[in-house]
N, C-alpha and C. Protein backbone atom coordinates (compact mmCIF):
# COMPACT_ATOMS: atom_id res chain seq x y z
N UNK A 1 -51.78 109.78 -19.47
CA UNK A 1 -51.08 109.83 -20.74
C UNK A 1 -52.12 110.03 -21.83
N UNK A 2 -52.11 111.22 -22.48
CA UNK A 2 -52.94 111.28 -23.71
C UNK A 2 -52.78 110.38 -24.69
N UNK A 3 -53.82 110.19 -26.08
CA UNK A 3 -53.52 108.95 -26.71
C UNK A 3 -52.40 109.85 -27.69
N UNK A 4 -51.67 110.69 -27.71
CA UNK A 4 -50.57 111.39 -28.42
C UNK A 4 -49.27 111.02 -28.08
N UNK A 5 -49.30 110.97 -26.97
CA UNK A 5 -48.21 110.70 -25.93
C UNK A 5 -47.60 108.97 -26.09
N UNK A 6 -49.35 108.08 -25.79
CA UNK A 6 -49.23 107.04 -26.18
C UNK A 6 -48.72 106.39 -27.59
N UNK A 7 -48.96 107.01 -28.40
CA UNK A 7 -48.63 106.89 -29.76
C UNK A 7 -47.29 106.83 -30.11
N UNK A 8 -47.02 108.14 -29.53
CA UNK A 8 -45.42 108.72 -29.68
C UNK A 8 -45.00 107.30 -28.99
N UNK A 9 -45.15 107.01 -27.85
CA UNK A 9 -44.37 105.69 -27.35
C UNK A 9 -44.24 104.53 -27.73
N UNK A 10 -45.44 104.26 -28.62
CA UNK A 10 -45.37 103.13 -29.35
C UNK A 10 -44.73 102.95 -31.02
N UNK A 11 -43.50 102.36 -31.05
CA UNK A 11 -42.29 102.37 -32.15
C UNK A 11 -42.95 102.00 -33.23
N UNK A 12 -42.80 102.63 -34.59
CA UNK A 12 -43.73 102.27 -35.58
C UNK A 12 -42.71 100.34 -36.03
N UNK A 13 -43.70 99.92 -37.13
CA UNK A 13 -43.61 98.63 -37.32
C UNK A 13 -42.75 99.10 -38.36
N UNK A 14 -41.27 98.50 -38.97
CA UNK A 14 -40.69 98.39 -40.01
C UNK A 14 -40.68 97.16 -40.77
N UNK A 15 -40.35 97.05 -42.02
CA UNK A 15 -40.24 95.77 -42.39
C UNK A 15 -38.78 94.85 -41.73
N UNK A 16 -37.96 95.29 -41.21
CA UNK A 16 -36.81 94.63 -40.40
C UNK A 16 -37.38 94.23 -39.05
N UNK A 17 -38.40 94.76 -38.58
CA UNK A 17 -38.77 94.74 -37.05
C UNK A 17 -39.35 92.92 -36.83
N UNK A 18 -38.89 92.32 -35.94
CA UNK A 18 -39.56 91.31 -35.70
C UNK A 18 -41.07 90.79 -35.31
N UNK A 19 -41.66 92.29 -35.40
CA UNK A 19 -43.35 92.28 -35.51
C UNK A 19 -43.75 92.32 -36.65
N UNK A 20 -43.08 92.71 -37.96
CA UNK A 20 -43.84 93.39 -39.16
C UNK A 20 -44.64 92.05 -39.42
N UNK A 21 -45.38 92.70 -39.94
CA UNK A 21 -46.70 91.68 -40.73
C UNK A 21 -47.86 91.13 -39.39
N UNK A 22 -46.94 91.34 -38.25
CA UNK A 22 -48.52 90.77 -37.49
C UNK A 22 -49.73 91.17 -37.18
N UNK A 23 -50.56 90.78 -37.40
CA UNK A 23 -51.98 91.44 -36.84
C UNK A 23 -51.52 91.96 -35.53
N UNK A 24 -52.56 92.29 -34.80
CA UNK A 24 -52.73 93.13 -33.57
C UNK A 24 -53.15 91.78 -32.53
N UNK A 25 -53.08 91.83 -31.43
CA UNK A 25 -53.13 91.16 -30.57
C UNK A 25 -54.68 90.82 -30.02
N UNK A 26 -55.44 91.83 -30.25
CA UNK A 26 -56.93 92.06 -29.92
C UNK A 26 -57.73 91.17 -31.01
N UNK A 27 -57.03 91.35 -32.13
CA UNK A 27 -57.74 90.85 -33.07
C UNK A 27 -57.24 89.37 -33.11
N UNK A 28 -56.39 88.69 -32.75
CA UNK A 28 -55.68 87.36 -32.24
C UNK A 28 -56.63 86.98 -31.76
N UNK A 29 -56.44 87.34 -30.37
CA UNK A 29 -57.63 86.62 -29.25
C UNK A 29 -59.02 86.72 -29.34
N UNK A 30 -60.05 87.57 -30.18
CA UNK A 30 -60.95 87.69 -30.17
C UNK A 30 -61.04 86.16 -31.97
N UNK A 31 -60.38 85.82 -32.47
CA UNK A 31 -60.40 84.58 -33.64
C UNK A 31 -60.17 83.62 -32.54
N UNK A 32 -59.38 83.70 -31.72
CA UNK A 32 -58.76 82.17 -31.00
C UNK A 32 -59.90 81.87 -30.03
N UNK A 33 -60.60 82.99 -29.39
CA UNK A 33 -61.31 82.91 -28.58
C UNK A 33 -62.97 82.44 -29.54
N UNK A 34 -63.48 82.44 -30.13
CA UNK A 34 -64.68 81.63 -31.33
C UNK A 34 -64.13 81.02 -31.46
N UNK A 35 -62.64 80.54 -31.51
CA UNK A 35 -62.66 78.38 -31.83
C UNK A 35 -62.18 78.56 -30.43
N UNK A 36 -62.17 78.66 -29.41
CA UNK A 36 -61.88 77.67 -28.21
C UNK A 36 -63.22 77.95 -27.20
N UNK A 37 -64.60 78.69 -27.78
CA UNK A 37 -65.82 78.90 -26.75
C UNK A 37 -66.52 77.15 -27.07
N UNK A 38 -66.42 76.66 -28.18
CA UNK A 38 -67.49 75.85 -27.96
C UNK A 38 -66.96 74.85 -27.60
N UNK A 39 -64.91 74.22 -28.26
CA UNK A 39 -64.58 73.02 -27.59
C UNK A 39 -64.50 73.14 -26.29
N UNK A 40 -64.24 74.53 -25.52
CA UNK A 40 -63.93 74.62 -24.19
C UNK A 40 -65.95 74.15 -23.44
N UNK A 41 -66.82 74.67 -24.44
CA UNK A 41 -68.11 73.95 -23.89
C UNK A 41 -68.13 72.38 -23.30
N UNK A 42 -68.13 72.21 -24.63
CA UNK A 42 -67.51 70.59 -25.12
C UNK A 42 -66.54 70.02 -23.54
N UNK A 43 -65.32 70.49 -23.48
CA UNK A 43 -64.79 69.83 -22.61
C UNK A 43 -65.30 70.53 -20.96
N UNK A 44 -66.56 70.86 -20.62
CA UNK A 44 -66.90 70.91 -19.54
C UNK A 44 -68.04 69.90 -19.81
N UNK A 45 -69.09 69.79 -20.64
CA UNK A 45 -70.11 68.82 -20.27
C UNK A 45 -69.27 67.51 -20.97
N UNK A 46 -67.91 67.28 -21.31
CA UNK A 46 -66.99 65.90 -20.81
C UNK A 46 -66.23 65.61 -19.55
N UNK A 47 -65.69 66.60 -18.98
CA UNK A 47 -65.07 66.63 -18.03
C UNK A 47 -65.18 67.49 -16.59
N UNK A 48 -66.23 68.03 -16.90
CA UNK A 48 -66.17 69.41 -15.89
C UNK A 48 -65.56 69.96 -15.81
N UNK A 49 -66.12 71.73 -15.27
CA UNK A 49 -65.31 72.94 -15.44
C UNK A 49 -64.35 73.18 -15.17
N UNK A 50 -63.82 72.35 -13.79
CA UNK A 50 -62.96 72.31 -13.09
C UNK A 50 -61.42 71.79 -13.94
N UNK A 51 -61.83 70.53 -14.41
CA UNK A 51 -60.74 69.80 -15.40
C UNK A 51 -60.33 70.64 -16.67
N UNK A 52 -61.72 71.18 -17.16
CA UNK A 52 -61.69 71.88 -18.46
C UNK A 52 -61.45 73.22 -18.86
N UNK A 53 -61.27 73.88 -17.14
CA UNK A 53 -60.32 74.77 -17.25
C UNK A 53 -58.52 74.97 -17.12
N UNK A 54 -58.42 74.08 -16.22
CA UNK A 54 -57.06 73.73 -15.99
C UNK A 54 -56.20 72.97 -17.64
N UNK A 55 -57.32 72.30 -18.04
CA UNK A 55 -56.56 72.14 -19.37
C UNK A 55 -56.45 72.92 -20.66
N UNK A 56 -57.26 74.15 -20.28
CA UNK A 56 -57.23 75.47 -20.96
C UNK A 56 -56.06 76.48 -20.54
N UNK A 57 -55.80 76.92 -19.62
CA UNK A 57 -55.08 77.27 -17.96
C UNK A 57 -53.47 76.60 -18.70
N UNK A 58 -53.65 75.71 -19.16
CA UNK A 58 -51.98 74.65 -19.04
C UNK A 58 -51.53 74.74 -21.22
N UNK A 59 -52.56 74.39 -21.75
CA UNK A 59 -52.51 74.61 -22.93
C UNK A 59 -52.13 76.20 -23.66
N UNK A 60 -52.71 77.24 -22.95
CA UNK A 60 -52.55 78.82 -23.29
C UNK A 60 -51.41 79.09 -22.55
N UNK A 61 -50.99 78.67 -21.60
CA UNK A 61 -49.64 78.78 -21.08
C UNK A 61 -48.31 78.56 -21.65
N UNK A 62 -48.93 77.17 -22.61
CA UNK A 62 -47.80 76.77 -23.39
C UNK A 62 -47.97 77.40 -24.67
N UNK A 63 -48.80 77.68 -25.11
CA UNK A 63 -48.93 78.81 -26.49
C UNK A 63 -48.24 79.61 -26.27
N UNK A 64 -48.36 80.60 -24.64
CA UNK A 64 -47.87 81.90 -25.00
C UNK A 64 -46.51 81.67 -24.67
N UNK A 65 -45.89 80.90 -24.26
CA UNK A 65 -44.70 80.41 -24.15
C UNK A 65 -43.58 80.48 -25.40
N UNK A 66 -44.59 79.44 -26.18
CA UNK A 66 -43.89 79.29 -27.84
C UNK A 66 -43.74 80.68 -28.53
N UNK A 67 -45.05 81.19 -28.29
CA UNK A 67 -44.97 82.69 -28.92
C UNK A 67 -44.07 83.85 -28.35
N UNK A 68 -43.70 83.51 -27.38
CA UNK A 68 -43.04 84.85 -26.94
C UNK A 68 -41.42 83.80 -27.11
N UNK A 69 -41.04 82.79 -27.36
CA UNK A 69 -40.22 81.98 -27.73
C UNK A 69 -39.72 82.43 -29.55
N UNK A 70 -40.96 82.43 -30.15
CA UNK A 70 -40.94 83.33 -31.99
C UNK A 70 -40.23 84.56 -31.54
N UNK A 71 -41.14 85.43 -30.89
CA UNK A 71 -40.22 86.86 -30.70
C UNK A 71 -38.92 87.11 -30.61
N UNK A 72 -38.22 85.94 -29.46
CA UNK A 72 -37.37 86.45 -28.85
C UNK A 72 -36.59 85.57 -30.00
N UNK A 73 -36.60 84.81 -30.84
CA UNK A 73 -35.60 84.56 -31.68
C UNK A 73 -35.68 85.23 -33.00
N UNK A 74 -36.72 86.30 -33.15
CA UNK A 74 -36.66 87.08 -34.70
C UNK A 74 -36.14 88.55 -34.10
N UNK A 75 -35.54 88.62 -32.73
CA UNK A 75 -35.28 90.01 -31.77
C UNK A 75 -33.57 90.03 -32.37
N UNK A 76 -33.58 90.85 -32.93
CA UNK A 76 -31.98 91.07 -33.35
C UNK A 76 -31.13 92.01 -32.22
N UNK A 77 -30.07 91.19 -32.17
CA UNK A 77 -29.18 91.42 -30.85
C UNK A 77 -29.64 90.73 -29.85
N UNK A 78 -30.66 89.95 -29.56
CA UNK A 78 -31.15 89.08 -28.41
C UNK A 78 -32.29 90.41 -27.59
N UNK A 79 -32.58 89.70 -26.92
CA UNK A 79 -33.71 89.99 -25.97
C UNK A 79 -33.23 90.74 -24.48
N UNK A 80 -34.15 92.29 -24.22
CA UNK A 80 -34.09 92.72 -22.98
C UNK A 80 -35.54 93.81 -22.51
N UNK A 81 -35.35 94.16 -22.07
CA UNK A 81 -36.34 94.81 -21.17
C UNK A 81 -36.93 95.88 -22.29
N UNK A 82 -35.87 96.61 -23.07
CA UNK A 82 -36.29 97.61 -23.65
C UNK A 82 -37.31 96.88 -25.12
N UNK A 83 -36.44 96.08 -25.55
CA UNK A 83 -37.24 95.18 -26.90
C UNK A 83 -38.51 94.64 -26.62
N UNK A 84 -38.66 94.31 -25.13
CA UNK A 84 -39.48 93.58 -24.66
C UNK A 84 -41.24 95.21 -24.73
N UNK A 85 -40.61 96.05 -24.79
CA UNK A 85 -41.36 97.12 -24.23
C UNK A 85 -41.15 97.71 -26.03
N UNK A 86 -40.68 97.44 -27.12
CA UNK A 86 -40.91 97.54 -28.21
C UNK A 86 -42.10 96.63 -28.74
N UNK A 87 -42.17 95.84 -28.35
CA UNK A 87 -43.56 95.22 -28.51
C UNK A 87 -45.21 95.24 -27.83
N UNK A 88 -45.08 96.56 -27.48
CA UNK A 88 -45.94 96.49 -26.52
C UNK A 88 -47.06 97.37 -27.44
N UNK A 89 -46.62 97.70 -28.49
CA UNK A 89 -47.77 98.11 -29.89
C UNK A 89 -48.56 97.42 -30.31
N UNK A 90 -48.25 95.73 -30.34
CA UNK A 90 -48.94 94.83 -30.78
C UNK A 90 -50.35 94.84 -29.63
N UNK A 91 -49.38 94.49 -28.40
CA UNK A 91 -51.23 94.54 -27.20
C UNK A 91 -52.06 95.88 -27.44
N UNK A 92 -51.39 96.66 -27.41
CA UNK A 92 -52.05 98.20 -27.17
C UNK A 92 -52.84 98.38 -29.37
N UNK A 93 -52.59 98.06 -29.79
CA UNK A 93 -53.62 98.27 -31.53
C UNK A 93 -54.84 98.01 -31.35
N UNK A 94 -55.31 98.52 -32.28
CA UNK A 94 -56.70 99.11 -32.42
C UNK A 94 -57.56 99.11 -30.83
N UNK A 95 -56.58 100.28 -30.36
CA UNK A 95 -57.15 100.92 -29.25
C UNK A 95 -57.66 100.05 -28.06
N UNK A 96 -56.77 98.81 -28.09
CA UNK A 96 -56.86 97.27 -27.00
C UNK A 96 -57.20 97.44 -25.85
N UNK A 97 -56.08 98.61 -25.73
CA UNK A 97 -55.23 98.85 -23.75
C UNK A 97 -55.63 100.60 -23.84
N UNK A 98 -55.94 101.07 -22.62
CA UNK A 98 -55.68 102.13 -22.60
C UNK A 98 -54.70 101.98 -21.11
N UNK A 99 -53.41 102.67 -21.59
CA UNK A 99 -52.59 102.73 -20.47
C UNK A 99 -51.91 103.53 -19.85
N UNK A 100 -51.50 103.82 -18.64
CA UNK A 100 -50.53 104.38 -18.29
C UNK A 100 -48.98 104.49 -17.80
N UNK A 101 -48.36 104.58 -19.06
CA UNK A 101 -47.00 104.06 -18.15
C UNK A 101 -46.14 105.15 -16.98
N UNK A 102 -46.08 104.13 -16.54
CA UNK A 102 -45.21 104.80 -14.91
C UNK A 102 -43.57 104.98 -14.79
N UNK A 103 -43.07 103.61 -15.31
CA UNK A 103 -41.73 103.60 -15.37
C UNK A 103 -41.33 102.89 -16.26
N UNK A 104 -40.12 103.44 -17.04
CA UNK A 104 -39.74 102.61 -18.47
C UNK A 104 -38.10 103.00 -18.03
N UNK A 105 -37.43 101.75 -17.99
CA UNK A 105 -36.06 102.19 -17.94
C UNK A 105 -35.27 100.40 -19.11
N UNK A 106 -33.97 100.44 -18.12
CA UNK A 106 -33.56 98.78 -18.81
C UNK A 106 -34.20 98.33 -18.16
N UNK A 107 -34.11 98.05 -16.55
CA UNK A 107 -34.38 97.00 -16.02
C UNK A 107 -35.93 96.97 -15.44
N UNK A 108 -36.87 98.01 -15.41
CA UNK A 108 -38.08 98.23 -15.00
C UNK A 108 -38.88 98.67 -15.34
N UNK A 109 -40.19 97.85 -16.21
CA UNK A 109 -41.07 98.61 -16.84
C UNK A 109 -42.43 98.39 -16.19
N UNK A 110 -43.06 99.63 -16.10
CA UNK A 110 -44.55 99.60 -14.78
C UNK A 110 -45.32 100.57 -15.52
N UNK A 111 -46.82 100.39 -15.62
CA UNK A 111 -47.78 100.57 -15.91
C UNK A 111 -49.22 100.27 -15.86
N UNK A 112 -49.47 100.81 -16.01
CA UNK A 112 -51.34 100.40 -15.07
C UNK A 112 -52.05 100.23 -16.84
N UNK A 113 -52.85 99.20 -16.92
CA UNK A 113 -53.92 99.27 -17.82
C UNK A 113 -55.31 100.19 -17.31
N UNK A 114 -56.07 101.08 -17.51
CA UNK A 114 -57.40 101.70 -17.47
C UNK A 114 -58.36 100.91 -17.86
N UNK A 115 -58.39 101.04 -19.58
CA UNK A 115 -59.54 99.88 -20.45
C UNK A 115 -58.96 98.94 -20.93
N UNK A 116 -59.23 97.95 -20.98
CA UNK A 116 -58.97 96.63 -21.49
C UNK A 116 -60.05 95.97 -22.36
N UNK A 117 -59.98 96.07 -23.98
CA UNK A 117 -60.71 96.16 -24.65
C UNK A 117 -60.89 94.63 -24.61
N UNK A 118 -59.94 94.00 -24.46
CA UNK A 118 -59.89 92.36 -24.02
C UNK A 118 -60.89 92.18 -22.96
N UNK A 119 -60.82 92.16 -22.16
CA UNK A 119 -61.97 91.65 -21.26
C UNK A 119 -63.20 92.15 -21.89
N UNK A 120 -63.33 93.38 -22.05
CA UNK A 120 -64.79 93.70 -22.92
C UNK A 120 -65.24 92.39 -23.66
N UNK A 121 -64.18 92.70 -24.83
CA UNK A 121 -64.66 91.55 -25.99
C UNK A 121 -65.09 90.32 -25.18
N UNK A 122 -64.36 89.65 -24.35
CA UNK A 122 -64.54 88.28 -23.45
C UNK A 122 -65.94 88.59 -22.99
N UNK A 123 -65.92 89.32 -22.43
CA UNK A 123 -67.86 89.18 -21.79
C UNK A 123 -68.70 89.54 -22.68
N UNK A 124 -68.21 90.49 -23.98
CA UNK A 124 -69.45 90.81 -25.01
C UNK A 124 -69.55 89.20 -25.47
N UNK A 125 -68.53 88.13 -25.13
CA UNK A 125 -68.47 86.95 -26.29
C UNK A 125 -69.32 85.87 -25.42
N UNK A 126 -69.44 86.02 -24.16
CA UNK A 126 -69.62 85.01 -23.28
C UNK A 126 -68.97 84.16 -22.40
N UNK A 127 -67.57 85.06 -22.81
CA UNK A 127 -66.69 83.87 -22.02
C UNK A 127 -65.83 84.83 -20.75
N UNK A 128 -66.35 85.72 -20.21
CA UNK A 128 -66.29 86.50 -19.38
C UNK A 128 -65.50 85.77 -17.94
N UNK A 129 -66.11 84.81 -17.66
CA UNK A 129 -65.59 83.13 -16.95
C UNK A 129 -64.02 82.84 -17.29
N UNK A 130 -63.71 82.87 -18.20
CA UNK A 130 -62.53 82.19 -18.69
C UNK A 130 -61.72 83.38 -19.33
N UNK A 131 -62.19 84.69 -18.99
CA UNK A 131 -61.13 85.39 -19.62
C UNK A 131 -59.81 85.74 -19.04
N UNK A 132 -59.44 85.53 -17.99
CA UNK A 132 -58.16 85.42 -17.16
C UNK A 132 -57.24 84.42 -17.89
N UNK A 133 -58.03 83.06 -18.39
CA UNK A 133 -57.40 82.03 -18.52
C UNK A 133 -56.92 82.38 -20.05
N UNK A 134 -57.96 83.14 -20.97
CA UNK A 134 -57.48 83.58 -22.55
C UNK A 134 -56.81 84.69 -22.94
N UNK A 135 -56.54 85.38 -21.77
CA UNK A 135 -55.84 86.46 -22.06
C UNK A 135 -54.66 86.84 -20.73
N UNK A 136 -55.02 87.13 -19.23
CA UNK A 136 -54.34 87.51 -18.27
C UNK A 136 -53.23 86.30 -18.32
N UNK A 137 -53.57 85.32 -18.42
CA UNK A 137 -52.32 84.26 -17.75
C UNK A 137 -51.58 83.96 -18.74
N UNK A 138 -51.40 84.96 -20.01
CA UNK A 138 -50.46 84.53 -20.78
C UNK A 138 -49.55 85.33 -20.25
N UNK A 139 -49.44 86.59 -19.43
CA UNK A 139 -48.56 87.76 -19.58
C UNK A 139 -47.17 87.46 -18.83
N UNK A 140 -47.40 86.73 -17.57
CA UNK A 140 -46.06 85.98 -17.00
C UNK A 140 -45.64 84.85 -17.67
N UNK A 141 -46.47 84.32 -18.39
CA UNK A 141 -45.79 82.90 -19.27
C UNK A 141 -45.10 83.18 -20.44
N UNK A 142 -45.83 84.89 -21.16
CA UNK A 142 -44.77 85.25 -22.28
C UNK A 142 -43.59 85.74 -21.91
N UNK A 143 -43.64 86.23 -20.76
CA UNK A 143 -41.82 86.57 -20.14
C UNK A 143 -41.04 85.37 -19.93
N UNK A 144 -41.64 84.05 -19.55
CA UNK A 144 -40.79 83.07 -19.44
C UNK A 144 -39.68 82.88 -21.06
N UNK A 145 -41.27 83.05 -21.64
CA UNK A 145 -40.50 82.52 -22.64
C UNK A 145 -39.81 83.42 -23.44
N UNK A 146 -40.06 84.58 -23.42
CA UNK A 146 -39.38 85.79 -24.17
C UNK A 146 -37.96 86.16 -23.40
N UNK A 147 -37.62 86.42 -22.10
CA UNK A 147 -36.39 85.69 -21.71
C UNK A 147 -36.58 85.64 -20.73
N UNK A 148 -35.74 84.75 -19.61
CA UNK A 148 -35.95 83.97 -18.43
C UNK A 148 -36.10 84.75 -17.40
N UNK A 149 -35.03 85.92 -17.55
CA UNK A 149 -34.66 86.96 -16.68
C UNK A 149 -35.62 88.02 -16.03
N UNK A 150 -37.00 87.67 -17.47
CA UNK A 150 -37.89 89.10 -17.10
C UNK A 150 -39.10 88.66 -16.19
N UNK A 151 -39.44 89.22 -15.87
CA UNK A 151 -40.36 88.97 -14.31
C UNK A 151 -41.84 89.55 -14.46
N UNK A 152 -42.53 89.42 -14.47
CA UNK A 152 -44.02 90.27 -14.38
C UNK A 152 -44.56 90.14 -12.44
N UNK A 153 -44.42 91.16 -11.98
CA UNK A 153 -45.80 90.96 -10.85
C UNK A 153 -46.98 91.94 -11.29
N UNK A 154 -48.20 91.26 -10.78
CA UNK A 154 -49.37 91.60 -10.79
C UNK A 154 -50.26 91.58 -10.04
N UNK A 155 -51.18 92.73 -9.19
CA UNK A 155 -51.58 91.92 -8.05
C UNK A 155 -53.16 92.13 -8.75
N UNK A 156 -53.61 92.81 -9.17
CA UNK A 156 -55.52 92.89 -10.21
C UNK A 156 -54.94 92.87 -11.51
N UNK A 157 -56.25 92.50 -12.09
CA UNK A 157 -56.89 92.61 -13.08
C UNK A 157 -58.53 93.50 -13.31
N UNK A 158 -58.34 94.26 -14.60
CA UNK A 158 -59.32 94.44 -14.63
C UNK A 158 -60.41 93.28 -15.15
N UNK A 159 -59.58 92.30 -15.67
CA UNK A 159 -60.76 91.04 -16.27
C UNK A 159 -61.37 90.50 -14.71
N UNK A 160 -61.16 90.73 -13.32
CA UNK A 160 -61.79 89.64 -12.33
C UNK A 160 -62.19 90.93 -11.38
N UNK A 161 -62.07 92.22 -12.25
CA UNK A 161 -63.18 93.26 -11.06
C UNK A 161 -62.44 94.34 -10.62
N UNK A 162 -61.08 94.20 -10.92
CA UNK A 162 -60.36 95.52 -10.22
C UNK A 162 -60.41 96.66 -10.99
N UNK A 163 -60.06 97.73 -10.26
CA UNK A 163 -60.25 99.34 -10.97
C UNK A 163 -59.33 99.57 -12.26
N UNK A 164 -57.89 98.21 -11.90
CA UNK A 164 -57.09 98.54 -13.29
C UNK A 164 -56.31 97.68 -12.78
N UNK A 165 -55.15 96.99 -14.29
CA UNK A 165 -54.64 96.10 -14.19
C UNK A 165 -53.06 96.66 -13.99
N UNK A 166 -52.47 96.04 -12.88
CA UNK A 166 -50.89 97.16 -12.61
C UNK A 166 -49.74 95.92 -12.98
N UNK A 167 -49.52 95.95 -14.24
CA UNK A 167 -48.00 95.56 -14.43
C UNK A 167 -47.04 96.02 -14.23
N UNK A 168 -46.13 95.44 -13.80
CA UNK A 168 -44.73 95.42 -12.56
C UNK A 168 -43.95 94.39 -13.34
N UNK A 169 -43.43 94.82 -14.50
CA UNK A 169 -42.26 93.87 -15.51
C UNK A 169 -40.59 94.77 -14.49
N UNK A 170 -39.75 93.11 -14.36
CA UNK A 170 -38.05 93.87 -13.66
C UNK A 170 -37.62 92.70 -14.92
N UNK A 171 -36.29 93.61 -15.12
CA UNK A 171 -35.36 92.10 -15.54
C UNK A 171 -34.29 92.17 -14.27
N UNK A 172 -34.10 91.15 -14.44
CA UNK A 172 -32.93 90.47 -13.17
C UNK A 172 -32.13 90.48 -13.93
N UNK A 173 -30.97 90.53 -13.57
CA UNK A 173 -29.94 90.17 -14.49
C UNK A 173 -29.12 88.64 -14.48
N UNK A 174 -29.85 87.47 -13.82
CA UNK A 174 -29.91 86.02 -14.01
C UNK A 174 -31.01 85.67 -14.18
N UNK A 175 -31.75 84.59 -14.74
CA UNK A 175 -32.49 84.03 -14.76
C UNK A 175 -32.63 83.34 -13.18
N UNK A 176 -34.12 83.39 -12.54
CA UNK A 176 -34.10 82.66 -11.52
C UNK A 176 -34.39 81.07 -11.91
């Protein structure tokens, strides 16, 4: 997908849209990530890495929870697969994601990430270690909370070594 193509796919921001006014997502995590490198220091020489990731691991879980919880109640007409894939401008700004999408319908949206400007930033920052935990493991926890129904599988990442990251979003049509 050229970045033309990409563009075209990504819905501009209106002032009615339940994104307007937000920063970009890259630029999120790269602020959240400088205040959570040194307490997350902090809580390994208190607790070890082990403890002090899992309570990183359980805390960003519940962030992205709440946050994709904001979305889905400023989403006019409620929440589905396609709205869910209207927001997908915010990850992909200032040139985040380079991606390819595969399949975009209601119920199935699939696409491979290439570059992931996120993990970059994570290892240019030092926290290369923990970038699964500040960025990858929000992506099934924001479907929980954005609606019940929508599903992410994933089997790589490019943050832990793979050639590219393959999201596999279905909606079900119940919540499991």
């Amino acid at each position: 997908m050229t970045e033309a193509s990409e563009a075209a796919a990504t819905p501009a921001v209106s002032g009615s849209s339940p994104t307007a006014g937000e920063i970009g997502i890259l630029a999120r995590r790269t602020i959240e990530a400088g205040i959570i490198a040194p307490i997350f220091r902090e809580m390994c020489a208190q607790l070890g890495e082990q403890k002090a990731q899992a309570i990183l691991d359980k805390a960003i879980r519940e962030a992205a929870i709440g946050a994709a919880r904001s979305f889905a109640a400023r989403t006019p007409g409620g929440t589905s697969l396609r709205s869910f894939q209207d927001l997908l401008h915010l990850w992909t700004q200032d040139n985040a994601l380079t991606i390819d999408i595969l399949k975009q319908t209601d119920t199935e949206f699939h696409f491979n990430v290439r570059r992931c400007r996120y993990a970059e930033t994570y290892r240019e920052m030092g926290l290369g270690p923990i970038g699964h935990l500040l960025s990858c493991n929000r992506d099934a926890a924001f479907c929980e909370g954005y609606d019940p129904r929508l599903k992410l599988e994933r089997t790589q990442t490019l943050m832990q070594g793979a050639s590219h990251c393959d999201f596999r979003y279905r909606l079900n049509e119940k919540a499991e």
